[in-house]
Protein backbone atom coordinates (compact mmCIF):
# COMPACT_ATOMS: atom_id res chain seq x y z
CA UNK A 1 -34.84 6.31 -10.62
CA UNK A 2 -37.04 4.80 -13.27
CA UNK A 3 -34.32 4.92 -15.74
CA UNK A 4 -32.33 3.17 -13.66
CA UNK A 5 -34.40 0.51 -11.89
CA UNK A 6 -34.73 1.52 -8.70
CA UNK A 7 -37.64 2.14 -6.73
CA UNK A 8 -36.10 4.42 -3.52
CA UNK A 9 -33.34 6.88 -2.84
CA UNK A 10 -33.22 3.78 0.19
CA UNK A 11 -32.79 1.27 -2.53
CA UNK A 12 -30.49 3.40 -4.65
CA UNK A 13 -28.24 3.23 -1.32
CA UNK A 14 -28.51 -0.18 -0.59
CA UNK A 15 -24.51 -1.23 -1.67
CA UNK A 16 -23.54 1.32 1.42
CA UNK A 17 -23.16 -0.97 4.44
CA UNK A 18 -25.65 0.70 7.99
CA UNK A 19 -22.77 0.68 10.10
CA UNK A 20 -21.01 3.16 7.76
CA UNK A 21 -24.00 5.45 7.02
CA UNK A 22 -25.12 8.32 9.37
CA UNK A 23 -28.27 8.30 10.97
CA UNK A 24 -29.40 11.76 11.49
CA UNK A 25 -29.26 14.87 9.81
CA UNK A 26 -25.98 16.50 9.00
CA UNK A 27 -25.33 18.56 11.90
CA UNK A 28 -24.39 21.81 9.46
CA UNK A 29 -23.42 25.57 10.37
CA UNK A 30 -25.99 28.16 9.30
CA UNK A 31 -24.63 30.96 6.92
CA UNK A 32 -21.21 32.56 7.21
CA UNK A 33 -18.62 35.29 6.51
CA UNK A 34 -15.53 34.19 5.41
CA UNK A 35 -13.52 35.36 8.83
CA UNK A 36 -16.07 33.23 10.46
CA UNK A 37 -15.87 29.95 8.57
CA UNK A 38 -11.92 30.70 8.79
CA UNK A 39 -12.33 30.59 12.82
CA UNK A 40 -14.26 27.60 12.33
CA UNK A 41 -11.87 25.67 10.43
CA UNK A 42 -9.39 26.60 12.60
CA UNK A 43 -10.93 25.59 15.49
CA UNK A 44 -11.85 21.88 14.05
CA UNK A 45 -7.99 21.64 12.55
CA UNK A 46 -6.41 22.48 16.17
CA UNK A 47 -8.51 19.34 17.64
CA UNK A 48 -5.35 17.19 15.30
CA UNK A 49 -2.48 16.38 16.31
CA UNK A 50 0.40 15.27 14.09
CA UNK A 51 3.77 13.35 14.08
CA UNK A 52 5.88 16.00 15.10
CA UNK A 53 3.62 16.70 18.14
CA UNK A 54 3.03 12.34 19.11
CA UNK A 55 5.02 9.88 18.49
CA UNK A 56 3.54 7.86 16.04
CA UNK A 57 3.89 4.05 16.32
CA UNK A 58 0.96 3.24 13.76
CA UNK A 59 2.05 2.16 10.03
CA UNK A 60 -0.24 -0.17 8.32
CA UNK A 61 -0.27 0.60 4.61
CA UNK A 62 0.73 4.99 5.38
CA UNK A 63 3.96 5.31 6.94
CA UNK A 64 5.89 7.83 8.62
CA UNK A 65 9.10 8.18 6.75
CA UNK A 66 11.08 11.30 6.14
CA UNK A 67 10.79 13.54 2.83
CA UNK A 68 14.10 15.72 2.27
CA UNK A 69 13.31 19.33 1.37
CA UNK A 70 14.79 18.80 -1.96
CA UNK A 71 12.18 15.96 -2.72
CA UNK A 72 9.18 18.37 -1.63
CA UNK A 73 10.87 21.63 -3.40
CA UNK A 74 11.01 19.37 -6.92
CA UNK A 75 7.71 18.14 -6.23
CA UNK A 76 6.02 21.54 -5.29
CA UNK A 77 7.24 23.33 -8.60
CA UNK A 78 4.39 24.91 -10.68
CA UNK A 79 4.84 23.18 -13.56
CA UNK A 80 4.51 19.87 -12.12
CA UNK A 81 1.79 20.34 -9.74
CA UNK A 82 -0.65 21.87 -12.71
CA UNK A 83 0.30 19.33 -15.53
CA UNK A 84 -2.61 17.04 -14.34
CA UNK A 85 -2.18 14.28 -17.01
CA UNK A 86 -0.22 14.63 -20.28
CA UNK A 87 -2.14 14.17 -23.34
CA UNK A 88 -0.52 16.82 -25.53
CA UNK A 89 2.58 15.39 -25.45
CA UNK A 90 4.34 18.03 -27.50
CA UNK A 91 4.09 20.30 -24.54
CA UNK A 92 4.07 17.82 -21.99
CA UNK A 93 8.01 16.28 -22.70
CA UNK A 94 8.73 17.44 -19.00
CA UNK A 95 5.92 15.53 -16.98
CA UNK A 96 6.54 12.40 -19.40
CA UNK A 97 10.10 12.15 -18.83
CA UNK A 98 10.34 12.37 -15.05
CA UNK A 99 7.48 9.38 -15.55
CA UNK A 100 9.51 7.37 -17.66
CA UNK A 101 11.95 7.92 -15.09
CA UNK A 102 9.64 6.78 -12.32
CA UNK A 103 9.03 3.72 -14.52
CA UNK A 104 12.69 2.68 -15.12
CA UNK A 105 13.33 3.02 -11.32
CA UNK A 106 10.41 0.74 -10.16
CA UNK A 107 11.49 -1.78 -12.47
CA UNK A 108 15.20 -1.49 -11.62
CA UNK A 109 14.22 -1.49 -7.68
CA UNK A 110 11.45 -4.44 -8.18
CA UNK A 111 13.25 -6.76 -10.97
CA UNK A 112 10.41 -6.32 -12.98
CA UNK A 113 10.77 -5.93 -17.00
CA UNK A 114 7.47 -2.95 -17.26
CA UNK A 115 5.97 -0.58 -14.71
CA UNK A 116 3.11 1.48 -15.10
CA UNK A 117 2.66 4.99 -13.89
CA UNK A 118 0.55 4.73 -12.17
CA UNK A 119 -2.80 3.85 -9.88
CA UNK A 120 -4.61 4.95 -6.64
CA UNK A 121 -2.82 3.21 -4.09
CA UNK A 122 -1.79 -0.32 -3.39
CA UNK A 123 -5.44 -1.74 -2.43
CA UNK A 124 -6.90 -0.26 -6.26
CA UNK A 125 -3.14 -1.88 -7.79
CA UNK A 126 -4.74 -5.75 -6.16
CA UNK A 127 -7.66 -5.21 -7.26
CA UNK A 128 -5.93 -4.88 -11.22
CA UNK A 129 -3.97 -7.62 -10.73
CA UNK A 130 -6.62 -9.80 -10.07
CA UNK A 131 -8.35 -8.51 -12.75
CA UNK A 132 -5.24 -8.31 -14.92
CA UNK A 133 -4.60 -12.12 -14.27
CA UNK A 134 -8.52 -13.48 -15.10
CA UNK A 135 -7.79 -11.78 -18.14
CA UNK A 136 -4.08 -13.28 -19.28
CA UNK A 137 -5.34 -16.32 -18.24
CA UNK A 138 -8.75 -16.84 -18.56
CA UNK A 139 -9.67 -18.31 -14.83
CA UNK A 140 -11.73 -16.70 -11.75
CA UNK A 141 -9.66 -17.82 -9.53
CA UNK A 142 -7.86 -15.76 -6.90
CA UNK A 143 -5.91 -16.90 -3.95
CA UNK A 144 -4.20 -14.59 -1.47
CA UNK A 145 -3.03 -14.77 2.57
CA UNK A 146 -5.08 -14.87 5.54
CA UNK A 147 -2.56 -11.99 6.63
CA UNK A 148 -3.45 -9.11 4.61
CA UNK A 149 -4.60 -5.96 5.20
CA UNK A 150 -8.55 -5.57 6.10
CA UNK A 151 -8.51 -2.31 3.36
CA UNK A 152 -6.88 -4.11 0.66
CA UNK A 153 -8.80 -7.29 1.02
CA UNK A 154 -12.08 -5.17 1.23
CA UNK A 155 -10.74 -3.72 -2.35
CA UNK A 156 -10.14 -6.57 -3.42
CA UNK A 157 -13.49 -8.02 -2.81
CA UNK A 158 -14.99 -4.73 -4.91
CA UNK A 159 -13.49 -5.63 -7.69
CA UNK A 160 -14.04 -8.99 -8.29
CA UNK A 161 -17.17 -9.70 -7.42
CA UNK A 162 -18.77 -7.85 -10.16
CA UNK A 163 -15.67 -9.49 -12.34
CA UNK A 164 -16.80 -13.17 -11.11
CA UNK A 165 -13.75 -13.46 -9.57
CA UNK A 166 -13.99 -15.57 -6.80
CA UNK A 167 -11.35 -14.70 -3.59
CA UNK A 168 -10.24 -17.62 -1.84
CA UNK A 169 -8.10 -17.58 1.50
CA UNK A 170 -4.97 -19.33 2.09
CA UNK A 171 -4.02 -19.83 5.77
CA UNK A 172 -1.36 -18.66 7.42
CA UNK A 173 0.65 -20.14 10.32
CA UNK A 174 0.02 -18.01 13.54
CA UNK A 175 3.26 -19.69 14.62
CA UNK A 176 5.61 -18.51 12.27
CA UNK A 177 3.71 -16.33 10.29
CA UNK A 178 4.33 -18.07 7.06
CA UNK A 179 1.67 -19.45 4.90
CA UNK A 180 0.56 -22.97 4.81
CA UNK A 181 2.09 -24.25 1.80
CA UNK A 182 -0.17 -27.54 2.61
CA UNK A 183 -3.25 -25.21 2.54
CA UNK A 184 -2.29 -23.76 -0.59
CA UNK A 185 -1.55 -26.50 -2.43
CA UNK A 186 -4.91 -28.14 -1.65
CA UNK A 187 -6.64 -24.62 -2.78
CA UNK A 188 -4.43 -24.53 -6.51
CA UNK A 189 -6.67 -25.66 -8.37
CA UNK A 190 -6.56 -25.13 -12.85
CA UNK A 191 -8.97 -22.34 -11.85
CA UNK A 192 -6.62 -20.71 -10.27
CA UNK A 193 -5.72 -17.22 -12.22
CA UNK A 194 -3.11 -15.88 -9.64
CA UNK A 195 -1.78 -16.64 -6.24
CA UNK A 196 -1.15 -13.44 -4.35
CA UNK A 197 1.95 -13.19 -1.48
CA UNK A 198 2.45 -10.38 0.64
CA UNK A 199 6.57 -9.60 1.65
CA UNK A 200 6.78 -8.61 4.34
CA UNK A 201 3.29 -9.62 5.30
CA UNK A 202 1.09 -7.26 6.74
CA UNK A 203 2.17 -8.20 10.34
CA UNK A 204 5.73 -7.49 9.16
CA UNK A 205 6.65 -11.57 8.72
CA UNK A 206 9.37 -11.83 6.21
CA UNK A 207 8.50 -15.09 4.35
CA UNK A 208 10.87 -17.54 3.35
CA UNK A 209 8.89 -19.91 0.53
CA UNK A 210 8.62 -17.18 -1.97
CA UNK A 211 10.37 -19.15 -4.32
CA UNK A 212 8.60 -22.22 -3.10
CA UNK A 213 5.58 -20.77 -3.47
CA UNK A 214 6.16 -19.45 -7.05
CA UNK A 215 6.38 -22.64 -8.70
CA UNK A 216 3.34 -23.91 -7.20
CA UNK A 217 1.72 -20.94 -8.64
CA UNK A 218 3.75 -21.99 -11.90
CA UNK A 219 3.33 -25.41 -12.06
CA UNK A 220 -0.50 -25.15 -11.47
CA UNK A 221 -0.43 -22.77 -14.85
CA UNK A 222 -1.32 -19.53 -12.70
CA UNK A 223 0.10 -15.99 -12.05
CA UNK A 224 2.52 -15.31 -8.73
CA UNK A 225 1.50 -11.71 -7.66
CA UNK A 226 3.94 -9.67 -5.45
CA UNK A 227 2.85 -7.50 -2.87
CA UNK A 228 5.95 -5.31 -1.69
CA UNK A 229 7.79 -2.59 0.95
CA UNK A 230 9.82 -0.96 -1.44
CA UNK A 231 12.16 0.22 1.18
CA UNK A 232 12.94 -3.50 2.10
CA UNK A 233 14.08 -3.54 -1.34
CA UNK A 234 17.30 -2.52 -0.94
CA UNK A 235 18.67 -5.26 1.54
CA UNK A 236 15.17 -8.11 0.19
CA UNK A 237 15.68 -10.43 -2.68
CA UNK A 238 13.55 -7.98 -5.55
CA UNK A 239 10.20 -9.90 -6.38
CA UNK A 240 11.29 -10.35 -10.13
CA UNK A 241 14.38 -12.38 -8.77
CA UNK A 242 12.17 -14.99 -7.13
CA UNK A 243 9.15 -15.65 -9.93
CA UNK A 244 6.73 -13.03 -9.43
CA UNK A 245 4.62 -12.29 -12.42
CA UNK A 246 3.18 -9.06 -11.10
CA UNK A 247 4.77 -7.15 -8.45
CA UNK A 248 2.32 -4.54 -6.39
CA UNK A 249 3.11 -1.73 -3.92
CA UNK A 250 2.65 1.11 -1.99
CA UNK A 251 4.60 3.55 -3.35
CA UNK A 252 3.83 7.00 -0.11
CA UNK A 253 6.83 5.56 1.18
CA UNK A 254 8.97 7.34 -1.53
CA UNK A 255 8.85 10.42 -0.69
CA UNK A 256 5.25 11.31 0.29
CA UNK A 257 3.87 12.41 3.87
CA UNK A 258 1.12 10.89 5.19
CA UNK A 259 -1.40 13.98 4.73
CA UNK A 260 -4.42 11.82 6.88
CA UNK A 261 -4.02 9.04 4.51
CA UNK A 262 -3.68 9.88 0.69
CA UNK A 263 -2.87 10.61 -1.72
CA UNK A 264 -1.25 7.34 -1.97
CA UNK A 265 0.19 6.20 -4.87
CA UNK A 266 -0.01 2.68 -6.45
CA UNK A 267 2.86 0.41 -8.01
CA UNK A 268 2.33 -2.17 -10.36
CA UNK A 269 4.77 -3.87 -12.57
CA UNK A 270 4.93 -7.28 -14.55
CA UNK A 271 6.82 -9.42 -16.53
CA UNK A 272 6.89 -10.38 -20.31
CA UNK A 273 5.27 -8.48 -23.41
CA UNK A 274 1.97 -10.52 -23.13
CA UNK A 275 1.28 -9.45 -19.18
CA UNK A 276 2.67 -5.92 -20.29
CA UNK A 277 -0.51 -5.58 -22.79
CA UNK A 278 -2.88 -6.33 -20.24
CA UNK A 279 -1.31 -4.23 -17.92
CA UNK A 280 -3.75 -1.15 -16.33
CA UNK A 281 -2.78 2.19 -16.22
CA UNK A 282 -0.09 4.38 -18.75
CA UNK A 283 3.34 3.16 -20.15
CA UNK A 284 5.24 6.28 -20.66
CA UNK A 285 7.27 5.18 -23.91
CA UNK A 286 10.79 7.47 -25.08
CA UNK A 287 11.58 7.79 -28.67
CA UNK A 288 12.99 10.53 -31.07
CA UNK A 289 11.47 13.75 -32.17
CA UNK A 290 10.57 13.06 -36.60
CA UNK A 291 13.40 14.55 -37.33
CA UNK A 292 15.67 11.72 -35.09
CA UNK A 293 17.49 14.41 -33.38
CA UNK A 294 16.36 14.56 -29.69
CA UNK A 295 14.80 12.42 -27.38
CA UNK A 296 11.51 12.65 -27.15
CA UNK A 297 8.57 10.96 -24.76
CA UNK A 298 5.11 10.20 -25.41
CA UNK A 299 2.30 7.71 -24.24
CA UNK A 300 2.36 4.05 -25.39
CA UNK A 301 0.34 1.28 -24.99
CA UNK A 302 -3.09 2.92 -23.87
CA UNK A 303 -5.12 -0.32 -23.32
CA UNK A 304 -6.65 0.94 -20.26
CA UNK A 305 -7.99 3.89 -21.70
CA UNK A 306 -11.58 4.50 -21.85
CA UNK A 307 -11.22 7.71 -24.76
CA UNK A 308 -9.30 4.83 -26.79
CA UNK A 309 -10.86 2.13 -26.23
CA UNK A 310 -14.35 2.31 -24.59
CA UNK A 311 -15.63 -0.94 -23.47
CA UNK A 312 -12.40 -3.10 -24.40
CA UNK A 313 -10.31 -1.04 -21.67
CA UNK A 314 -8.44 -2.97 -18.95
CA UNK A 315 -9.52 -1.02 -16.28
CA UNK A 316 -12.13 1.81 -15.69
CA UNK A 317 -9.43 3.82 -13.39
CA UNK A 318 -9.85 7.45 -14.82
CA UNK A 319 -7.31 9.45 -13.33
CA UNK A 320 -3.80 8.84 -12.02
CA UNK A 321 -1.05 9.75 -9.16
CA UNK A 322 1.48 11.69 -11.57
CA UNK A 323 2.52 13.81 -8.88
CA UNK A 324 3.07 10.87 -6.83
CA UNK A 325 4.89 9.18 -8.93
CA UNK A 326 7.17 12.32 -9.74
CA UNK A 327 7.79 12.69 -5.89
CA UNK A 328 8.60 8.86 -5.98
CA UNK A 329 11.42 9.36 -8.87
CA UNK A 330 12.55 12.45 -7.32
CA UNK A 331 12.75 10.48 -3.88
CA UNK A 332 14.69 7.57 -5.81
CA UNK A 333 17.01 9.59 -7.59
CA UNK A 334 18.31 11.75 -4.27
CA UNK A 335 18.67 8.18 -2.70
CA UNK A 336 20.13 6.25 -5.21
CA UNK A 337 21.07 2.57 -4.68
CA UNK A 338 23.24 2.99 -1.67
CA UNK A 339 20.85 5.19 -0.14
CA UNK A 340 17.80 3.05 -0.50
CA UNK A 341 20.05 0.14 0.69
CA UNK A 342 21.29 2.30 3.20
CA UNK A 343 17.54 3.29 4.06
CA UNK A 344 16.41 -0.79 4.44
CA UNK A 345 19.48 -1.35 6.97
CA UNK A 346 18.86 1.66 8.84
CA UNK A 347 15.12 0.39 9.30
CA UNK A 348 15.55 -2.98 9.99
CA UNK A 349 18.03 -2.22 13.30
CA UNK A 350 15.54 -0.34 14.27
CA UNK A 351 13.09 -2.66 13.90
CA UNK A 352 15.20 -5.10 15.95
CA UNK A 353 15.97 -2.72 18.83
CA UNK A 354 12.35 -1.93 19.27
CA UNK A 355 11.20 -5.39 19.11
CA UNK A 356 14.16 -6.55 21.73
CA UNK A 357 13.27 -3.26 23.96
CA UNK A 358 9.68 -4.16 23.87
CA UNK A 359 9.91 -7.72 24.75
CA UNK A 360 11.64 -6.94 28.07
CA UNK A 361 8.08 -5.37 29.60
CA UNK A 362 6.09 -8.10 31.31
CA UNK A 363 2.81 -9.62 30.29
CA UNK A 364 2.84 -8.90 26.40
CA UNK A 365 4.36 -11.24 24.18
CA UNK A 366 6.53 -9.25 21.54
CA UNK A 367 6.76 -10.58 18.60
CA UNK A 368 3.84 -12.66 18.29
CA UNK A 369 5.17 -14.34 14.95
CA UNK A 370 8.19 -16.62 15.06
CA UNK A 371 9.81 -14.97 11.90
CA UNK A 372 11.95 -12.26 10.73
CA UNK A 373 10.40 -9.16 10.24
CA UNK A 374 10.85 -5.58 8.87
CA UNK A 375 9.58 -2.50 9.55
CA UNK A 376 6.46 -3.44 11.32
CA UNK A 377 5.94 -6.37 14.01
CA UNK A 378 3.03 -7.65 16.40
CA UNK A 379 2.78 -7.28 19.95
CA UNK A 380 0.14 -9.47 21.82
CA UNK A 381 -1.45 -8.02 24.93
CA UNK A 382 -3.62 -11.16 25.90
CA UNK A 383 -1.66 -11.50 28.82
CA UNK A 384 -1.78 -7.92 30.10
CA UNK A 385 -5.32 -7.79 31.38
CA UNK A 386 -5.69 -4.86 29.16
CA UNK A 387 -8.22 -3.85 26.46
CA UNK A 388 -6.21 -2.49 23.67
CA UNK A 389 -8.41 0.85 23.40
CA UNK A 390 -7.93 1.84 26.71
CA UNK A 391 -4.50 1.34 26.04
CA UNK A 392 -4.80 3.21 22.59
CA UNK A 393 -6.40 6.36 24.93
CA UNK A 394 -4.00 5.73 27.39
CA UNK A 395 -1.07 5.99 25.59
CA UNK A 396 -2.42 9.01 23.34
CA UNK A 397 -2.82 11.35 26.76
CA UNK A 398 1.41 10.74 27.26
CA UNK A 399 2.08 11.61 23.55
CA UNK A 400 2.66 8.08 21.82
CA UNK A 401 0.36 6.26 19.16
CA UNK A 402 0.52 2.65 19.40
CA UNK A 403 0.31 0.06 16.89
CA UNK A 404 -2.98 -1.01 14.83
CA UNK A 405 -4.85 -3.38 16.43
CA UNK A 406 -5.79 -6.14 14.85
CA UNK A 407 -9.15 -7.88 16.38
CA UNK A 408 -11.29 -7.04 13.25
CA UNK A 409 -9.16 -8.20 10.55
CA UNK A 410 -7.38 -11.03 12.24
CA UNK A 411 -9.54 -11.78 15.20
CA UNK A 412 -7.78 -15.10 16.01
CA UNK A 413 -4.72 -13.14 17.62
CA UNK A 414 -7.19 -11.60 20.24
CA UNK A 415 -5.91 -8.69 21.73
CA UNK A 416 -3.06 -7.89 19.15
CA UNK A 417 -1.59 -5.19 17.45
CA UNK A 418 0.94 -4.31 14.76
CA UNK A 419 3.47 -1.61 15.36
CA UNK A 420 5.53 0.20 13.19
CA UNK A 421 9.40 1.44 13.04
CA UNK A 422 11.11 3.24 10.30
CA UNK A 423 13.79 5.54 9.97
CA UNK A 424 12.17 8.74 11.70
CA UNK A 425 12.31 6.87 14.70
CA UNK A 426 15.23 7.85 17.61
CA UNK A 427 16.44 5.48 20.22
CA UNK A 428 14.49 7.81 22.28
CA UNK A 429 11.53 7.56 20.58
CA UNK A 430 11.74 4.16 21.18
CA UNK A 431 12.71 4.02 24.57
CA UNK A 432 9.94 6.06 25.41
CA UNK A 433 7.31 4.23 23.79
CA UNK A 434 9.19 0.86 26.23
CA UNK A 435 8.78 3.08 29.70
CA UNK A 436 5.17 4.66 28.64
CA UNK A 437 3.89 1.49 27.77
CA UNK A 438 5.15 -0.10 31.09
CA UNK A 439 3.53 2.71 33.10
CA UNK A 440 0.20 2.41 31.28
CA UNK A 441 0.28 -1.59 31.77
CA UNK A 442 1.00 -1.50 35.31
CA UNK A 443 -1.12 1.22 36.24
């Protein structure tokens, strides 16, 4: 502790919010044979439940979306699943080329000209760009939506502060759901490094000023950073096709379950040579073997990495989602283009029925937004009387999950929450959520 500065194992903690820490003692087992601890285990897992046993209605940044067996089989082979990270390249040529693959896909799906592959998850692929854009262009500045998600904006916040990056909030109308282009305008200021837009937002808003809102970003000499659903991509104008600089995702949604929240895996793309050298994580490059006779892969353009470049790396990330990303190009090679496309349509009518099924019960207000949406829409219960986590309970005990609620990130909407529809769910599933949600609010 002297080494370091700090006077207290209470000090050394003091980062680590009270509300988050635990105040007692862990509350651990004494010793135990293995066919104990096995009963134990067992006993704690069977207190889950999972999608196949409740209808899940949740979303929010881990979705439920089906994985065919032939995306899990590819996945699940030995030779992917131990090839951790490929260094060696001359025995790595398989793991490298299903990367490069993953690469060429993102880009074709996002309009982007370089993809990376690949980061933690979509909060950790913010956090980069905001970092990624201080650097290209030498400001502190970052702007992004009121609407965003509480996780990623907490990442967010991690990053840059120690980066001197300072965050700055641009409203957004709880009318339509768009963002105040007045607001933002008034917050561009030649400090700004980036402006960051979420499509669909994080209440599901499609917005309709992307383009708008790119040359503001533009004209003010800043960044435009994407955020993206990649399955919206196959029916949504592609982020590269209206200005963004840096596109961002969430890339579980190809092809990986939801195993209690992660692995996740995080997409990150840009535009242009110059943004490409400052990009975070590996470029998977293809070229020939010496003797010019087969393809060959390899990695290129290292700058994030700490064995190469110590100090001067772009980012201190020190692992990566390879296996993600695999499942991701595995996932977008079964689908192809008509199948994502076919994917995006299948999910927005459901989206549509859900949202026109819901808004039939009394008392709740469904959507809350005035705007297109995909995949995931609000539903207000200020009306109802109700408390959203007695509804949450209520709801669980007849075998449906609700929506996330929103009072802590978004407190403003007051009793609101954002559900979610994708392709897993049935007209029944649907239905059911509409008649178990009418019995629990008139109860």
């Amino acid at each position: 502790m002297k080494a370091i500065g700090v006077s207290s194992i209470e000090e050394l903690y003091s980062d680590v919010p009270q509300k988050v820490r635990l105040k007692r003692k862990l509350d651990l087992l004494g010793p135990l044979s293995e066919l104990e601890a096995k009963r134990h285990i067992e006993r704690l897992l069977s207190q889950n439940s999972d999608a196949s046993e409740v209808v899940s209605f949740l979303g929010g940044g881990c979705w439920n979306h089906y994985v065919p067996a032939a995306v899990s089989e590819i996945s699940a082979r030995s030779e992917f699943v131990t090839s951790y990270t490929p260094y060696q390249a001359e025995i790595s040529q398989g793991m490298l080329q299903a990367l490069f693959e993953y690469q060429s896909m993102i880009c074709e799906l996002t309009a982007m000209d370089y993809a990376n592959s690949s980061l933690y998850d979509w909060a950790s692929a913010l956090g980069e760009a905001a970092l990624m854009a201080t650097r290209a262009t030498q400001r502190n500045e970052f702007l992004i939506p009121r609407h965003i998600h509480p996780d990623r904006r907490a990442t967010l916040k991690t990053y840059a502060e120690p980066a001197g990056i300072k965050v700055t909030e641009v409203k957004n109308d709880n009318t339509t759901g768009q963002v105040d282009l007045r607001d933002l305008e008034s917050k561009i200021t030649n400090n700004c490094a980036a402006v960051y837009l979420e499509n669909p937002s994080h209440l599901g808003c499609l917005q309709t000023k992307t383009q708008d809102i790119a040359e503001m970003a533009h004209s003010k000499g800043a960044l435009f950073v994407a955020g993206v659903d990649l399955t919206s991509l196959g029916i949504l104008k592609p982020p590269g096709k209206y200005g963004a600089d840096i596109t961002i995702a969430e890339g579980q949604c190809l092809g990986s379950a939801m195993n209690y929240g992660g692995p996740l895996l995080g997409v990150f793309a840009c535009k242009g040579e110059k943004l490409l050298r400052q990009m975070p994580g590996r470029i998977i490059g293809m070229t020939t073997t010496k003797d010019s006779r087969q393809r060959a892969y390899c990695m290129a353009l290292q700058t994030r990495e700490q064995h190469i470049r110590r100090d001067r790396a772009t980012s201190n990330i020190c692992t990566n989602e390879a296996l993600c990303a695999l499942t991701a190009a595995a996932y977008l090679s079964l689908l192809g283009a008509s199948g994502i496309r076919e994917l995006g349509t299948v999910i927005l009518s459901k989206t549509y029925y859900a949202i026109n099924e819901l808004s039939r019960i009394r008392r709740i207000k469904v959507p809350v937004m005035q705007a297109q949406h995909f995949k995931e829409f609000t539903v207000s219960f200020n009306e109802s009387g109700k408390k959203l986590r007695e509804l949450e309970l209520s709801l669980l005990e007849k075998g449906v999950q609700m929506g996330a609620p929103l009072m802590e990130s978004i407190p403003e909407l007051g009793e609101t929450a954002v559900f979610c529809v994708t392709e897993t769910h049935s007209k029944e599933d649907i239905d059911r959520l509409r008649t178990v949600l009418t019995e629990v609010l008139e109860a």
